[in-house]
C-alpha atoms as a PDB file:
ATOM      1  CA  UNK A   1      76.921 108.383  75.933  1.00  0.00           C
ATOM      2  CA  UNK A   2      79.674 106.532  78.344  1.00  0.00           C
ATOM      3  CA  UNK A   3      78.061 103.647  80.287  1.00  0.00           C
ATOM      4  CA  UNK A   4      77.425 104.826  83.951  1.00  0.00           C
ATOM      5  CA  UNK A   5      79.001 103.030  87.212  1.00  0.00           C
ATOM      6  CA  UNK A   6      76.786 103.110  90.355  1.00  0.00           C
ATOM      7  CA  UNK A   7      78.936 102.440  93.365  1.00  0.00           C
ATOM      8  CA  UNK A   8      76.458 101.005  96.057  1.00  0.00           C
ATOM      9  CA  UNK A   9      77.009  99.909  99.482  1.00  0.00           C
ATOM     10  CA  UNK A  10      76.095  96.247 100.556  1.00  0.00           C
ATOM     11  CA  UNK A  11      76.479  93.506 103.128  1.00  0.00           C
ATOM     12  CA  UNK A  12      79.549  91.489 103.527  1.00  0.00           C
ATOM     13  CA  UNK A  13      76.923  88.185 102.642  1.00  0.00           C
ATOM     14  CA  UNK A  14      76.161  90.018  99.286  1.00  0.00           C
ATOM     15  CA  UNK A  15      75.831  87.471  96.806  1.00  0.00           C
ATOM     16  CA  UNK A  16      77.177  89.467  94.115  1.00  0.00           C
ATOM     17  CA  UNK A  17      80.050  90.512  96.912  1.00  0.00           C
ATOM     18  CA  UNK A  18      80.819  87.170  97.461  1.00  0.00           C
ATOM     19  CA  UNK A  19      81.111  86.638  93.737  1.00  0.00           C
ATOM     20  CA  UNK A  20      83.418  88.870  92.912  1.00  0.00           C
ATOM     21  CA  UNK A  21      85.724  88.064  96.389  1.00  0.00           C
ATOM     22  CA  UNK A  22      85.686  84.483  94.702  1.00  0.00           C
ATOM     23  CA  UNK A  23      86.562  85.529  91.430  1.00  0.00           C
ATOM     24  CA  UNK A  24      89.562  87.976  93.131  1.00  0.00           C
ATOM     25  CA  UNK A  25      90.522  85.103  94.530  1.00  0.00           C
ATOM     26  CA  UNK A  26      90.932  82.560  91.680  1.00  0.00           C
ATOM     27  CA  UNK A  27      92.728  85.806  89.275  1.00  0.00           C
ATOM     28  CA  UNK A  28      95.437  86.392  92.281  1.00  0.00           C
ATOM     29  CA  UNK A  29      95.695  83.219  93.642  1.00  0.00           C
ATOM     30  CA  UNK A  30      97.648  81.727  91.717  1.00  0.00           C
ATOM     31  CA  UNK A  31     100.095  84.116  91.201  1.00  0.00           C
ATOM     32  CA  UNK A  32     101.291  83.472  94.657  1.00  0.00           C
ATOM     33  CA  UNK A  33     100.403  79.711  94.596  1.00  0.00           C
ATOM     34  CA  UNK A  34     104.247  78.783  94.799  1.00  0.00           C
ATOM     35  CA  UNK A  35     104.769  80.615  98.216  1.00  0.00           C
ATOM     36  CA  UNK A  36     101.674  79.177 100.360  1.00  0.00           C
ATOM     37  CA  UNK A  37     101.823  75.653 101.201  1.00  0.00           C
ATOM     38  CA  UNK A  38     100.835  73.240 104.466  1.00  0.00           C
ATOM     39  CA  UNK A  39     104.305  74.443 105.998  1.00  0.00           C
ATOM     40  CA  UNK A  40     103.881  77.996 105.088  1.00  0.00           C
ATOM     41  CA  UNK A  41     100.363  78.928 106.017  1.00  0.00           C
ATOM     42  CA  UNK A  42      99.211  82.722 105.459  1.00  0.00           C
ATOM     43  CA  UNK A  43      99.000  84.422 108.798  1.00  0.00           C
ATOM     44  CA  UNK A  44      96.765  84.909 111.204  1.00  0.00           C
ATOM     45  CA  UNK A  45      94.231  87.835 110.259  1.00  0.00           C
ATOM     46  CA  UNK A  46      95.129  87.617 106.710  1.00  0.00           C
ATOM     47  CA  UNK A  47      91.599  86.322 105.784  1.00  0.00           C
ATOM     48  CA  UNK A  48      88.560  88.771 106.565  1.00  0.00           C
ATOM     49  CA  UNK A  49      86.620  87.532 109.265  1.00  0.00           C
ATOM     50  CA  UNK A  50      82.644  88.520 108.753  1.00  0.00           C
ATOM     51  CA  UNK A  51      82.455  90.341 112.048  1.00  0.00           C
ATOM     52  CA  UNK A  52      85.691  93.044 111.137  1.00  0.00           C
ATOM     53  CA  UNK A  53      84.288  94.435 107.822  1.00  0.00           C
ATOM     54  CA  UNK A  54      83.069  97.853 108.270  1.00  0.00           C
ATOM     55  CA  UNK A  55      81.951  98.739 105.038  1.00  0.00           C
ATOM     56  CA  UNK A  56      81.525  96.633 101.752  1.00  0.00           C
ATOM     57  CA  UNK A  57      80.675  98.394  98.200  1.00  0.00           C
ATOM     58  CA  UNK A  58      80.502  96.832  94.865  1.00  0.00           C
ATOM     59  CA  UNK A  59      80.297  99.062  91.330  1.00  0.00           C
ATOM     60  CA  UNK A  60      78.145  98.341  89.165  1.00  0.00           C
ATOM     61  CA  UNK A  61      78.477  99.010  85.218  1.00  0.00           C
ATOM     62  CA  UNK A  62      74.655  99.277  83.588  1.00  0.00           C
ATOM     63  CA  UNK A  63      73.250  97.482  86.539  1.00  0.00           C
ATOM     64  CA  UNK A  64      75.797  94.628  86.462  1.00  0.00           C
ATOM     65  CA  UNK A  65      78.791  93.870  89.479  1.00  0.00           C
ATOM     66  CA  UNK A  66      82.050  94.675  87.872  1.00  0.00           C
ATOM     67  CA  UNK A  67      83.864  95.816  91.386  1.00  0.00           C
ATOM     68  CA  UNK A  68      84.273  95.119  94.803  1.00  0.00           C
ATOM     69  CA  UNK A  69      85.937  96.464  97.690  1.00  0.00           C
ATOM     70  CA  UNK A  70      85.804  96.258 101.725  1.00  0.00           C
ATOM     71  CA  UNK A  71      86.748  98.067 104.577  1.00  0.00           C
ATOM     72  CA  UNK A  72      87.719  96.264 107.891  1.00  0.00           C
ATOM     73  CA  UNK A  73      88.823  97.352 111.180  1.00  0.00           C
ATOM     74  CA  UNK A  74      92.311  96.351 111.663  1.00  0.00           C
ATOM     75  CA  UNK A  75      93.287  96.735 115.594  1.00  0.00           C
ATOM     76  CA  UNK A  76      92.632 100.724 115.491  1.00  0.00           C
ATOM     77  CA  UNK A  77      93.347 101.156 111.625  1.00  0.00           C
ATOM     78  CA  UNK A  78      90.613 100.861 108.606  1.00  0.00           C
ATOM     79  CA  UNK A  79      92.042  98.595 106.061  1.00  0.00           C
ATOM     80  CA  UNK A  80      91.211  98.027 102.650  1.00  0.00           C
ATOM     81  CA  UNK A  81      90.922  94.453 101.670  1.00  0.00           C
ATOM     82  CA  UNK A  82      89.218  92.946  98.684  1.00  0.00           C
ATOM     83  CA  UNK A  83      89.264  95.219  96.237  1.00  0.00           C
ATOM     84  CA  UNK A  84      88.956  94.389  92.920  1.00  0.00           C
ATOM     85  CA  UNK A  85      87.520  95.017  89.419  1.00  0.00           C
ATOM     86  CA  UNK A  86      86.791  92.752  86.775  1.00  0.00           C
ATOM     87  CA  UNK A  87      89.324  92.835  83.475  1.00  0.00           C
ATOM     88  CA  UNK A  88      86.624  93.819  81.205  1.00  0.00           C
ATOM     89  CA  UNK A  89      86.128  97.055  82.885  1.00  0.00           C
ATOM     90  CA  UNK A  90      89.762  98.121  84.187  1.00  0.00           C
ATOM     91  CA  UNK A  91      90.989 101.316  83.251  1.00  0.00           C
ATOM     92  CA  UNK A  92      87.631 102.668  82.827  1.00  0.00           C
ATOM     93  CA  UNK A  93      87.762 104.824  86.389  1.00  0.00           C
ATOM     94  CA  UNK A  94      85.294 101.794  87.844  1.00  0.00           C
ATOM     95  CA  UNK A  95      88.994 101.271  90.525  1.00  0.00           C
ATOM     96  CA  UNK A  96      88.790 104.777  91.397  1.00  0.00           C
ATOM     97  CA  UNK A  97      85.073 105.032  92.661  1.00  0.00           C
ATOM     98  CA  UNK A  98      85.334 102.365  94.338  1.00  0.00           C
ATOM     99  CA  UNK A  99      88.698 103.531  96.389  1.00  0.00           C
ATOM    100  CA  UNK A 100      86.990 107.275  97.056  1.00  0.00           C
ATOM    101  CA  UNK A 101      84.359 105.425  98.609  1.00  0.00           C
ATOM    102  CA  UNK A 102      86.058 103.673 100.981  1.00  0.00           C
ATOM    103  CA  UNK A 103      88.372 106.466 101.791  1.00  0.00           C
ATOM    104  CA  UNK A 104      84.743 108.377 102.094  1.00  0.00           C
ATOM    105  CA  UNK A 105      83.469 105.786 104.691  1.00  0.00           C
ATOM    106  CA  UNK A 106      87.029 106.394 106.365  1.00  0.00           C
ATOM    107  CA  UNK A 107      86.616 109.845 106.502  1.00  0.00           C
ATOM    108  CA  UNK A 108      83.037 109.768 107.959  1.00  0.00           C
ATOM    109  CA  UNK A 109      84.571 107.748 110.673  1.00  0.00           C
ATOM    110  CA  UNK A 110      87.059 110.140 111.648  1.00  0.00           C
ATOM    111  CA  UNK A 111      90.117 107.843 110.777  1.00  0.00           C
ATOM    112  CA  UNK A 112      93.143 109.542 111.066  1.00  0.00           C
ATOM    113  CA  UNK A 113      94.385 107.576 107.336  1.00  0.00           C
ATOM    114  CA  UNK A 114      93.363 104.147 105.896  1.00  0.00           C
ATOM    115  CA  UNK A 115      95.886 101.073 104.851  1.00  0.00           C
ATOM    116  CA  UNK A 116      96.007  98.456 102.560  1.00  0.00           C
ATOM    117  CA  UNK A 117      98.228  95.477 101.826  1.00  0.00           C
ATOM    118  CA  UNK A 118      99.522  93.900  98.105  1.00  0.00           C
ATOM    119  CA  UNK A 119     101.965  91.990  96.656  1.00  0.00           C
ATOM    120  CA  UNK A 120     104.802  92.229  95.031  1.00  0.00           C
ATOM    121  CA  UNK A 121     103.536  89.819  91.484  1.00  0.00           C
ATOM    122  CA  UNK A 122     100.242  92.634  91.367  1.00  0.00           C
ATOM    123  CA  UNK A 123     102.246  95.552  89.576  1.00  0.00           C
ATOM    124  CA  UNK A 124      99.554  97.232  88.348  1.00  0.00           C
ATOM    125  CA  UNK A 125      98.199  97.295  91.595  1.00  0.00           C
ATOM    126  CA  UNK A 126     100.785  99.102  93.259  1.00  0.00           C
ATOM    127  CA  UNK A 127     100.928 101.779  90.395  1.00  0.00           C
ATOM    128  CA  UNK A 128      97.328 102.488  90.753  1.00  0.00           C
ATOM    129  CA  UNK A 129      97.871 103.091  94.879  1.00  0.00           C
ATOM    130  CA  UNK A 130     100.745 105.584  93.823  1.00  0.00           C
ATOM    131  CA  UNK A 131      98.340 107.254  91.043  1.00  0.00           C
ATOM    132  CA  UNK A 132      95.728 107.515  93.674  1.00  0.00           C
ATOM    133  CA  UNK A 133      97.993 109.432  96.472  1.00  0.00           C
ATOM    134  CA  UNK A 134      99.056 106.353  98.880  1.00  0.00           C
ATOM    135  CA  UNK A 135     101.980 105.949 100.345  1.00  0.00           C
ATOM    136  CA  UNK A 136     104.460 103.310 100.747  1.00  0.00           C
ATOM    137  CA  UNK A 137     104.706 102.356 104.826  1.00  0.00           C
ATOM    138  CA  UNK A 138     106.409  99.184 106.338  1.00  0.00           C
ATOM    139  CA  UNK A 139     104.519  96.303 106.557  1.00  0.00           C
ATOM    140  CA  UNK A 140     102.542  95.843 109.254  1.00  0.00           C
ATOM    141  CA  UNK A 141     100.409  92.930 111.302  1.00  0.00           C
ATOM    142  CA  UNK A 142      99.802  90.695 110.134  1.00  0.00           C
ATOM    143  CA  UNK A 143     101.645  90.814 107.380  1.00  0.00           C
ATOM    144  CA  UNK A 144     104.989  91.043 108.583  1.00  0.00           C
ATOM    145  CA  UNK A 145     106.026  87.177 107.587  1.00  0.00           C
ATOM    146  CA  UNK A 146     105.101  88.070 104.080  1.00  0.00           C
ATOM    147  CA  UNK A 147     108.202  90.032 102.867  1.00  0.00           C
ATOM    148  CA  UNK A 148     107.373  90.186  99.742  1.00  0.00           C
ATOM    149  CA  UNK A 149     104.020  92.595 101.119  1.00  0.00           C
ATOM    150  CA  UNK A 150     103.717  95.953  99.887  1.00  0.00           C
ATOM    151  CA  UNK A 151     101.803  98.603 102.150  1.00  0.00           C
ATOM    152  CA  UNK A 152     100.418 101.422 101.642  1.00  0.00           C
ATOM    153  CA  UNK A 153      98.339 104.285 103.633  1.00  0.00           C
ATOM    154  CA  UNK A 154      96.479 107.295 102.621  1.00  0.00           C
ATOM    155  CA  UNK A 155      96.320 110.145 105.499  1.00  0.00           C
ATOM    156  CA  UNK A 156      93.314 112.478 105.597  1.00  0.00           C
END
């Protein structure tokens, strides 16, 4: 019998959450380490600030946190930020749960489509938005000094 993945919502403060945000971070970091510096600081309202996220869920493989993704209000758009699964479990449809639940939370709120920002080094990432019915859109606040952005939405 397959190994079942729980996708539960949590608080932003999460330990576990906050866990796997950190260890997003130090995968994809560095793959764009070479374009942030002192001079070249990442805009405004690229972080998530506490008080924006919406919704936070994490996935969880036999009762252990191998995904994470969050849902913030952007202006008048729900964007996806965060979102990530651990290597050990990619491919294994762990991504996907975790997407239909934020587009779920989207839904309930009566948003019109949800958006999401990545990068041009995360490949993988961008075919998975594809597989997963997003669309390419131009990039938006605050992203716009970061040309190398891609953006995606998902109307409902």
């Amino acid at each position: 019998m397959a190994p079942t993945t729980v996708v539960k919502q949590v608080t932003y403060e999460d330990a576990d959450a906050q866990r796997l945000r950190n260890q997003m971070v130090e995968e994809i970091g560095p793959r764009y380490a070479d374009r942030e510096s002192n001079t070249q600081p990442l805009p405004e309202g690229f972080y998530v600030k506490p008080q924006s996220v919406e919704f936070v869920a994490l996935a969880l493989l036999e009762g252990e946190p191998v995904g994470h993704i969050l849902v913030r209000r952007l202006d008048n758009e729900l964007e996806i930020k965060n979102f990530f699964v651990t290597p050990e479990v990619r491919g294994k449809n762990v991504a996907s749960q975790l997407i239909q639940a934020a587009e779920a939370f989207a839904i309930q709120k009566q948003a019109r489509r949800i958006i999401l920002q990545t990068g041009d080094r995360q490949p993988e990432a961008v075919k998975f938005y594809f597989k997963q019915g997003y669309s390419r859109i131009a990039i938006y606040p605050p992203y716009t000094t970061m040309l190398y952005s891609h953006c995606f939405e998902k109307a409902f």
